[in-house]
Protein backbone atom coordinates (compact mmCIF):
# COMPACT_ATOMS: atom_id res chain seq x y z
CA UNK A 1 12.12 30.85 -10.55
CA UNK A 2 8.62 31.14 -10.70
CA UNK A 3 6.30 29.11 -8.00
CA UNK A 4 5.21 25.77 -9.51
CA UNK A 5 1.28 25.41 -9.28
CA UNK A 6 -0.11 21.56 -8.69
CA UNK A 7 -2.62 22.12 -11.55
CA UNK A 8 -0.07 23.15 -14.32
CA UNK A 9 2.63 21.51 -15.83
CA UNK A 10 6.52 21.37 -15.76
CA UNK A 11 9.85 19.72 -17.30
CA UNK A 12 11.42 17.46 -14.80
CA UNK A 13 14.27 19.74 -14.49
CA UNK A 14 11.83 22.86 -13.40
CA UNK A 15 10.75 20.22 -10.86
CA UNK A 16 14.13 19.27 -9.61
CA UNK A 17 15.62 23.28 -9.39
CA UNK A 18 11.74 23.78 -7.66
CA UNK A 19 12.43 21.04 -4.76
CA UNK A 20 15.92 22.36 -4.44
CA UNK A 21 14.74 25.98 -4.24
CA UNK A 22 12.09 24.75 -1.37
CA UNK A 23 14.88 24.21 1.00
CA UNK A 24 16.79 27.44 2.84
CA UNK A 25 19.85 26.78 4.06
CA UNK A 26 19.54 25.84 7.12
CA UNK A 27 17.58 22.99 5.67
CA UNK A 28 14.15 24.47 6.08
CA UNK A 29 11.49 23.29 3.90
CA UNK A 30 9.08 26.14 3.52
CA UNK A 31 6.41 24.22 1.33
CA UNK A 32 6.49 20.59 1.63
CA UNK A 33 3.56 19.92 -0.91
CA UNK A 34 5.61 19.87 -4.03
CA UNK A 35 8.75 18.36 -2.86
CA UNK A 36 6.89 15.10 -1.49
CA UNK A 37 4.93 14.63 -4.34
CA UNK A 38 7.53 14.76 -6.62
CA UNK A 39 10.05 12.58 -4.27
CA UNK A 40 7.44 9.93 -4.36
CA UNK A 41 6.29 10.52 -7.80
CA UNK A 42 9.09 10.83 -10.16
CA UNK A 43 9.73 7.29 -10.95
CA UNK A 44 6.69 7.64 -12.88
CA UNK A 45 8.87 9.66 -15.60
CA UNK A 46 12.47 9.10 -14.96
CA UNK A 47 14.32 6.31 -12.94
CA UNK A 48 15.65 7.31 -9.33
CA UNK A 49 18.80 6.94 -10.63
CA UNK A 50 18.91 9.35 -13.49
CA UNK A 51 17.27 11.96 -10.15
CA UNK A 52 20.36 11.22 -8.32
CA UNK A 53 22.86 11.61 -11.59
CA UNK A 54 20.64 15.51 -12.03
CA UNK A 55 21.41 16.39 -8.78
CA UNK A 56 25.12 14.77 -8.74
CA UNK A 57 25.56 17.15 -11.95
CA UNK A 58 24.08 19.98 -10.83
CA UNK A 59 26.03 20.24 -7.48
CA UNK A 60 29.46 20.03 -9.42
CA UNK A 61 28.23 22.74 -12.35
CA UNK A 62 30.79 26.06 -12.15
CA UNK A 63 27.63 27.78 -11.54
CA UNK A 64 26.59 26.15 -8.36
CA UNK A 65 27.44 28.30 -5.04
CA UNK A 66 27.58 26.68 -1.74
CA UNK A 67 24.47 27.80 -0.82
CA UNK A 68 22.91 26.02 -4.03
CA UNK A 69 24.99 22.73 -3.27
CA UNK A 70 24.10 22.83 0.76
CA UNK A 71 20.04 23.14 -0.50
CA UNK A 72 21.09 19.88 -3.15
CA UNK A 73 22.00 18.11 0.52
CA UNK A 74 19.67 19.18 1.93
CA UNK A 75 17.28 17.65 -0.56
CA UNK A 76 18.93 14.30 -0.81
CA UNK A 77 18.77 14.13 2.90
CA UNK A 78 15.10 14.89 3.06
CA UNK A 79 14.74 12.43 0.03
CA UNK A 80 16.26 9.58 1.87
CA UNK A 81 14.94 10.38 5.37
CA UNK A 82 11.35 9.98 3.71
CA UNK A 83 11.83 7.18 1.43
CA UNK A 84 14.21 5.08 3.32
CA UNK A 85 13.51 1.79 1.44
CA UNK A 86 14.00 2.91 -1.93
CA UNK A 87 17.79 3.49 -1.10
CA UNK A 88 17.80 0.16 0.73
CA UNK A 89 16.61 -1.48 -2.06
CA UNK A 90 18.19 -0.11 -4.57
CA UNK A 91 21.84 -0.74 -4.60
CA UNK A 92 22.54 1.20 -7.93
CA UNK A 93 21.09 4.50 -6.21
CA UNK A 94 22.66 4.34 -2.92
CA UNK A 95 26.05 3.96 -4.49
CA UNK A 96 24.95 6.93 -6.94
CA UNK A 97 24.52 9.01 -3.14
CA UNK A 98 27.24 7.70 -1.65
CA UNK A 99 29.79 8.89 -4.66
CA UNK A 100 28.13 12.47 -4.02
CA UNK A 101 29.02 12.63 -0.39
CA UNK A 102 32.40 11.25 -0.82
CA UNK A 103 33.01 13.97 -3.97
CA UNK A 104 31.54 16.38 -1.64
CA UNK A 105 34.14 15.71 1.12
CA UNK A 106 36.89 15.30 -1.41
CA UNK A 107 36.74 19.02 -2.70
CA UNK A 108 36.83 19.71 1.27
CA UNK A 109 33.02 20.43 1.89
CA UNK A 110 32.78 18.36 4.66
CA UNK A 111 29.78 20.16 6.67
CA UNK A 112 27.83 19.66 3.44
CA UNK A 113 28.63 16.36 2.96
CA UNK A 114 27.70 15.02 6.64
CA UNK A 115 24.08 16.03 5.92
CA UNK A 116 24.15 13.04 4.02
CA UNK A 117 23.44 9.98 5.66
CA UNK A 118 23.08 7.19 3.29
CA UNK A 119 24.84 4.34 5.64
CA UNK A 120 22.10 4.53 8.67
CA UNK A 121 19.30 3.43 6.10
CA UNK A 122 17.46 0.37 7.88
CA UNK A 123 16.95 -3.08 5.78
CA UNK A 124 13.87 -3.12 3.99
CA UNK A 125 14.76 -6.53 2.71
CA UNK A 126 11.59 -8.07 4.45
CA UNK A 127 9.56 -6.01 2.06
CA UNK A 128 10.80 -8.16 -0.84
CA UNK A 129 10.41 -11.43 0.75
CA UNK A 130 7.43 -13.57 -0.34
CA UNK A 131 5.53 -15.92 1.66
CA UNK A 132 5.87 -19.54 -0.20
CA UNK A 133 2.52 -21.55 0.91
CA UNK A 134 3.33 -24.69 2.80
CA UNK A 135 1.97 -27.51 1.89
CA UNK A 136 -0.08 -30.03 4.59
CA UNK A 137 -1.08 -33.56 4.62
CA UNK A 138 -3.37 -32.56 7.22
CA UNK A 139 -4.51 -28.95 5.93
CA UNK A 140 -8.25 -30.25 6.38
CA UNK A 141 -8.08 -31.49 10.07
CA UNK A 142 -6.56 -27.69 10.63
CA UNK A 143 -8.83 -25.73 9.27
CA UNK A 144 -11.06 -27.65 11.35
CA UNK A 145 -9.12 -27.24 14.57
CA UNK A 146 -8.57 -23.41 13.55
CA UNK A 147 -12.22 -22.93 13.21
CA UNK A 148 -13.21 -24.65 16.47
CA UNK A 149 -10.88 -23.04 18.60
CA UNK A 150 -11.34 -19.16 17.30
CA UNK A 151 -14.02 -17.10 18.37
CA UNK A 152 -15.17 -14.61 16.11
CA UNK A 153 -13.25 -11.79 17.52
CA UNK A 154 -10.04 -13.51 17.50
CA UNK A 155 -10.57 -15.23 13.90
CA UNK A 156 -11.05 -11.10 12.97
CA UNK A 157 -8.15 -10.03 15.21
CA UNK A 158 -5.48 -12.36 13.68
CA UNK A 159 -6.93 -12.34 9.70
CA UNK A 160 -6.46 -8.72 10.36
CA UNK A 161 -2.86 -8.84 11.46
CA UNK A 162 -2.24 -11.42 9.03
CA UNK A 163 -3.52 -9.26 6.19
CA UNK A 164 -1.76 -6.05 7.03
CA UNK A 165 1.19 -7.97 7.29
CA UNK A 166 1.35 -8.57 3.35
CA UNK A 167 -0.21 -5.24 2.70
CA UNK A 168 2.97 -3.46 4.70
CA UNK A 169 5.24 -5.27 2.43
CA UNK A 170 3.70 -3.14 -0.93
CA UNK A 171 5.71 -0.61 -2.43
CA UNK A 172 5.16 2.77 -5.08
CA UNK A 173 7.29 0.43 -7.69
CA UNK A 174 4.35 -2.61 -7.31
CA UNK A 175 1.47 -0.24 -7.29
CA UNK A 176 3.46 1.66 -10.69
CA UNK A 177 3.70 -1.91 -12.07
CA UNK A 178 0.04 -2.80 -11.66
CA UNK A 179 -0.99 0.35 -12.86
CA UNK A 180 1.86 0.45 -16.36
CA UNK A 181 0.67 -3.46 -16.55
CA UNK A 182 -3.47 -3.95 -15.97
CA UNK A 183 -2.03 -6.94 -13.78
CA UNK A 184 0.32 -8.13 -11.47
CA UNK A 185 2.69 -9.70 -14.24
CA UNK A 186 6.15 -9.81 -12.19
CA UNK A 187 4.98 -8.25 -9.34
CA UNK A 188 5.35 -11.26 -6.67
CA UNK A 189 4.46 -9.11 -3.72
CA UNK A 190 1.04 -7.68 -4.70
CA UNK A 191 -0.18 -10.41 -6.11
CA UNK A 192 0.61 -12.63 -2.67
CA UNK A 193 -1.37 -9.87 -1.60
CA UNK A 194 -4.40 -10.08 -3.81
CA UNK A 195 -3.80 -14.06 -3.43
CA UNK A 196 -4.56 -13.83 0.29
CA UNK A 197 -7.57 -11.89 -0.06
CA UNK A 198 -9.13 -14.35 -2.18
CA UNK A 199 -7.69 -17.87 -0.41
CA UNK A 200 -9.96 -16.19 2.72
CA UNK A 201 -12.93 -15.82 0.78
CA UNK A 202 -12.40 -19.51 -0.39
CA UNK A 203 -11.71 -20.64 3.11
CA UNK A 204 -14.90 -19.31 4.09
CA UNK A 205 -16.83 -21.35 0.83
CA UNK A 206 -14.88 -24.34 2.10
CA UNK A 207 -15.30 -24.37 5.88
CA UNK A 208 -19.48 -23.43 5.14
CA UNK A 209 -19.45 -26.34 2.22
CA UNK A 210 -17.79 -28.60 4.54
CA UNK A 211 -20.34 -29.15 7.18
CA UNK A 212 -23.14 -31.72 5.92
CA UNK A 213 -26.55 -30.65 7.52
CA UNK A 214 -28.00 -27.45 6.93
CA UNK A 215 -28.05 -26.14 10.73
CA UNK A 216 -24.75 -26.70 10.77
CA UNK A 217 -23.75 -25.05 7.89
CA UNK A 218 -26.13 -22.15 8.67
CA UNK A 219 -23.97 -21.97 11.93
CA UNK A 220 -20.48 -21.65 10.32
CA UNK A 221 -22.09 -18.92 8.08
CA UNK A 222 -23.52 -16.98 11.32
CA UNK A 223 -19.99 -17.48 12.68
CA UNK A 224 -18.22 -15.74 10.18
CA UNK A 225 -21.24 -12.97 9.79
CA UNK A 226 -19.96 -12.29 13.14
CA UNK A 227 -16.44 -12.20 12.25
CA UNK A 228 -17.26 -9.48 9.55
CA UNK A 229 -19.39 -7.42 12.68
CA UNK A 230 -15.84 -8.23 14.30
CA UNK A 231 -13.51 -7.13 10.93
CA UNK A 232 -15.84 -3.50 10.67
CA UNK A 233 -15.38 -2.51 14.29
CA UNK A 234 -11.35 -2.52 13.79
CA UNK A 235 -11.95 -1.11 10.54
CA UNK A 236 -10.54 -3.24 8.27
CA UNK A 237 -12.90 -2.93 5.30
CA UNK A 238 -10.68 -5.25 2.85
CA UNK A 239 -11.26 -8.02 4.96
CA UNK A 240 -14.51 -7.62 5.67
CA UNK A 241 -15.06 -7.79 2.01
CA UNK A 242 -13.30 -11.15 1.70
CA UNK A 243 -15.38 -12.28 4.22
CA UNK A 244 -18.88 -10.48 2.48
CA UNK A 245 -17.51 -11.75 -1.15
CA UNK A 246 -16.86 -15.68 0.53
CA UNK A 247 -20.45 -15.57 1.94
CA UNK A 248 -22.12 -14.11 -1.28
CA UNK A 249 -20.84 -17.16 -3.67
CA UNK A 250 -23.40 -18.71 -5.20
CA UNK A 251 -21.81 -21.96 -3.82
CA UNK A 252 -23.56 -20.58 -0.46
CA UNK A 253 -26.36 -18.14 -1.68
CA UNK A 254 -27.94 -20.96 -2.87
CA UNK A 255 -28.28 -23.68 -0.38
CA UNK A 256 -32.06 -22.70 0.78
CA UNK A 257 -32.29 -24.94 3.05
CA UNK A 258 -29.29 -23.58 4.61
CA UNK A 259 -30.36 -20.11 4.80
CA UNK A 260 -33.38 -21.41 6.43
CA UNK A 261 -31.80 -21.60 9.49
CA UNK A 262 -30.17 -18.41 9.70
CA UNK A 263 -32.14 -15.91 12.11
CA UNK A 264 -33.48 -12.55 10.59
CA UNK A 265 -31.36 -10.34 12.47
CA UNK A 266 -28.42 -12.57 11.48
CA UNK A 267 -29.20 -12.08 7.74
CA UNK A 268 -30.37 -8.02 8.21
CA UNK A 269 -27.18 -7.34 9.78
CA UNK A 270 -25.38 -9.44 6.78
CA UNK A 271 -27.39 -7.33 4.67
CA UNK A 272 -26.40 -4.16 5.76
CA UNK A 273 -22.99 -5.46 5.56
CA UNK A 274 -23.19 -6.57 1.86
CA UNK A 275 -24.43 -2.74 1.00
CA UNK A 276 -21.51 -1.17 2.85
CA UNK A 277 -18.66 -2.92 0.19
CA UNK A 278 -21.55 -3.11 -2.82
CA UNK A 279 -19.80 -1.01 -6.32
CA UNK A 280 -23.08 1.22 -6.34
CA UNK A 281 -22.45 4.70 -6.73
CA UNK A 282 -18.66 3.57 -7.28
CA UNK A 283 -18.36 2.06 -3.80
CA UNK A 284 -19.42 5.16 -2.21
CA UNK A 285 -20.94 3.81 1.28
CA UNK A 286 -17.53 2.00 1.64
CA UNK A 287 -15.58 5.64 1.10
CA UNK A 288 -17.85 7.53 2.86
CA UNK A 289 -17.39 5.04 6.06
CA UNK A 290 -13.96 4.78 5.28
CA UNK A 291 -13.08 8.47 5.11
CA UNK A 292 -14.51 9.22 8.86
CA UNK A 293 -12.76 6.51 10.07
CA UNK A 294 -9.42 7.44 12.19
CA UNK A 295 -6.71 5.50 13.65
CA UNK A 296 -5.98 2.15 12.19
CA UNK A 297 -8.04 1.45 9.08
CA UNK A 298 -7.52 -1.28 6.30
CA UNK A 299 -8.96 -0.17 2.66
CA UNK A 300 -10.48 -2.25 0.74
CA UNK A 301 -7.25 -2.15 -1.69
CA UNK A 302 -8.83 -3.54 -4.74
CA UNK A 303 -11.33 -0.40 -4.89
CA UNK A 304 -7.79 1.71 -4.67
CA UNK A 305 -6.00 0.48 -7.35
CA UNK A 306 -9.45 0.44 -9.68
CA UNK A 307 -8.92 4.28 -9.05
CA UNK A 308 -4.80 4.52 -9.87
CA UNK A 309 -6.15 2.80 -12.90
CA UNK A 310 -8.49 5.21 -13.47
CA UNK A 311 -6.40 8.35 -13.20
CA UNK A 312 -4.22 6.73 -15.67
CA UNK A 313 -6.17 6.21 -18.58
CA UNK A 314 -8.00 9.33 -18.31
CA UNK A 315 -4.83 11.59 -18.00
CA UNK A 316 -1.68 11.18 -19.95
CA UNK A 317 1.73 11.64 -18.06
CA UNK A 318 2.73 14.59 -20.02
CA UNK A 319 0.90 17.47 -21.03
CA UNK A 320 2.55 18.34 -24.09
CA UNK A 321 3.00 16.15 -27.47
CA UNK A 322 7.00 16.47 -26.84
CA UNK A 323 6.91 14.32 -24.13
CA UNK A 324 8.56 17.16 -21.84
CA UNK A 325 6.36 18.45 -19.94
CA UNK A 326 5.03 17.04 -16.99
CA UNK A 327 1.14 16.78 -15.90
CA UNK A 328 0.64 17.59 -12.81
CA UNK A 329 -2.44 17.43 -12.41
CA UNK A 330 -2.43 13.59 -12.87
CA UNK A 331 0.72 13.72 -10.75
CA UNK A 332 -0.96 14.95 -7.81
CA UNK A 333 -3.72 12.87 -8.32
CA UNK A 334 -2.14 9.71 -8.56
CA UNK A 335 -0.24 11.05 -5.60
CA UNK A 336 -3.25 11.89 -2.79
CA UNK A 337 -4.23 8.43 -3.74
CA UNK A 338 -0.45 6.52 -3.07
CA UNK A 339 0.60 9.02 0.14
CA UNK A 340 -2.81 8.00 1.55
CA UNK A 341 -2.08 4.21 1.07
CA UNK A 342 1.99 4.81 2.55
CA UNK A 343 0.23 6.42 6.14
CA UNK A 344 -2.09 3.92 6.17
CA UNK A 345 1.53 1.54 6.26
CA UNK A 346 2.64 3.75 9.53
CA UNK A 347 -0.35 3.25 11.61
CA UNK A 348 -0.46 -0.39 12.76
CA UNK A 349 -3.53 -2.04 14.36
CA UNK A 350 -2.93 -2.25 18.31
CA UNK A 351 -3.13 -5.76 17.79
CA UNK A 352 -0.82 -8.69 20.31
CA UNK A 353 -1.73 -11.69 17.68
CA UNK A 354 -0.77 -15.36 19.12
CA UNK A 355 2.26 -16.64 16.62
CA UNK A 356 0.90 -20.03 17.32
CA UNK A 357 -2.93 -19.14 16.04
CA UNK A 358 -0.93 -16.83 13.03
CA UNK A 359 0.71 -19.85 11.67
CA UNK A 360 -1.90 -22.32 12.04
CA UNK A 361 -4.02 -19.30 10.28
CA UNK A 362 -1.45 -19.23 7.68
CA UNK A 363 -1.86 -22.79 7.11
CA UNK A 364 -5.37 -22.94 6.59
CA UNK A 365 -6.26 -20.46 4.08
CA UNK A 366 -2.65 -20.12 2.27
């Protein structure tokens, strides 16, 4: 069959015979482009399972040599060595693979059927799990302690570990949800996420509001402009902007008095901060900064999902009235803008956080 262009369109089963056509048989993938994007994608317009029942089908048609059903293995093996947790976590799927391999090694095709790994898929079950807040008689006197203990580089250090943490934990099916929803309606791990983000930005309104003379409130807020110095030089910009958005409330902005005491090259660095995260120009000093960043880096996820939100409503998912042709175009789209959020999962910060300090961090703003 023809080459399948990013920028055109194409049924789901031109898509399917495409991937499996992108292996040789030695198990070669000569373009990886299409195949990935689809993998990730294609929950988008069909369930994984009705994927696995296609290429179940297709491997037991009359018409399907063995070179055909060893580039099917080869497929599902690339499928689940690439997206481990969506076998892990779906039971319904993996058993869907699993009858495939056994059927394979039934009808006495066992070299084809070994390519097939499905029981060496690690538990992604942690993924799943939500954090329940704890409540604390003492949650005040903590906070306290917490503050007075941390210096800015190590309040920065562990909100940072603490906050990829819960972002690690977000999958393609809770970013499809937010998108398909506007909100996080049944989607208990992103919206922990989002959750977090904003208890920080209220911890910082709360440990400022706390202190009752202006000096020393116009200390705690010089602390934690130092914390967001702290937060940009490991680049992670979504905390930073909890920490820029807690600072900003007009709860703080306008205590007068307060800012007052806060030195001019406190407040011009704070400035300088604020215009980094600011919407202007549809947040473009934060994605220009972000973009030459390398190594670890922490998006500000709430400008991310504006822009899965955007690509939605602008494109439709099919490019023909039928309903049968896919849009690519929006696929791969939607896709640059997911795969960039899954490597961003793979590089952790080099970060040894104190479990003590984590949980007491926890604590506080949770």
């Amino acid at each position: 069959m023809e080459a399948i262009s990013l920028d055109q369109s194409a049924t789901v089963d031109e898509l399917v015979e495409a991937c499996i056509q992108a292996f040789d048989e030695t198990g070669t993938l000569k373009d990886p482009s299409l195949v990935r994007m689809f993998l990730m994608m294609h929950p988008w317009y069909l369930p994984s399972t009705d994927m696995a029942k296609k290429l179940l089908l297709k491997s037991q048609e009359d018409s399907c040599t063995a070179e055909l059903r060893t580039r099917i293995c080869h497929l599902v093996k690339y499928w689940i060595s690439e997206f481990p947790a969506e076998f892990n976590l779906n039971p319904e799927l993996a058993e869907q693979i699993k009858d495939l391999k056994d059927l394979l090694t039934t009808e006495g095709n066992e070299r084809q059927s070994q390519l097939i790994d499905i029981d060496s898929v690690p538990s992604y079950k942690w993924k799943r799990q939500v954090t329940q807040r704890q409540p604390s008689m003492s949650k005040k006197r903590k906070m306290s302690l917490l503050f007075d203990h941390l210096d800015s580089s190590e309040l920065a250090t562990h909100l940072t570990y603490l906050e990829y943490k819960s972002f690690c934990k977000i999958l393609f099916q809770d970013y499809h949800s937010f998108v398909m929803h506007g909100c996080t309606v049944d989607n208990p791990i992103l919206e922990r996420f989002i959750t977090l983000f904003n208890s920080v930005s209220q911890w910082i309104q709360l440990m400022v509001l706390s202190k009752p003379t202006a000096p020393q409130r116009a200390a705690v807020i010089s602390h934690f402009i130092r914390v967001a110095q702290k937060l940009l030089q490991l680049q992670n910009f979504n905390t930073l902007m909890a920490v820029v958005g807690g600072l900003s409330n007009s709860s703080i902005s306008r205590l007068k008095d307060t800012q007052s005491h806060i030195s001019n090259e406190t407040n011009k660095v704070f400035n300088s901060l604020i215009e980094l995260v600011t919407s202007c120009g549809n947040y473009s000093q934060y994605r220009r900064r972000f973009s030459d960043c390398t190594g670890f880096r922490f998006p500000i996820l709430g400008v991310h999902l504006k822009d899965l939100i955007a690509v939605h409503v602008a494109l439709s998912d099919w490019a023909d009235p039928g309903k049968s042709r896919v849009n690519l175009a929006k696929s791969q789209q939607l896709y640059v803008i997911l795969q960039e959020l899954a490597l961003i999962q793979t590089t952790p910060p080099s970060i040894d956080a104190n479990t003590d300090l984590l949980n007491l961090l926890t604590v506080s703003v949770t």
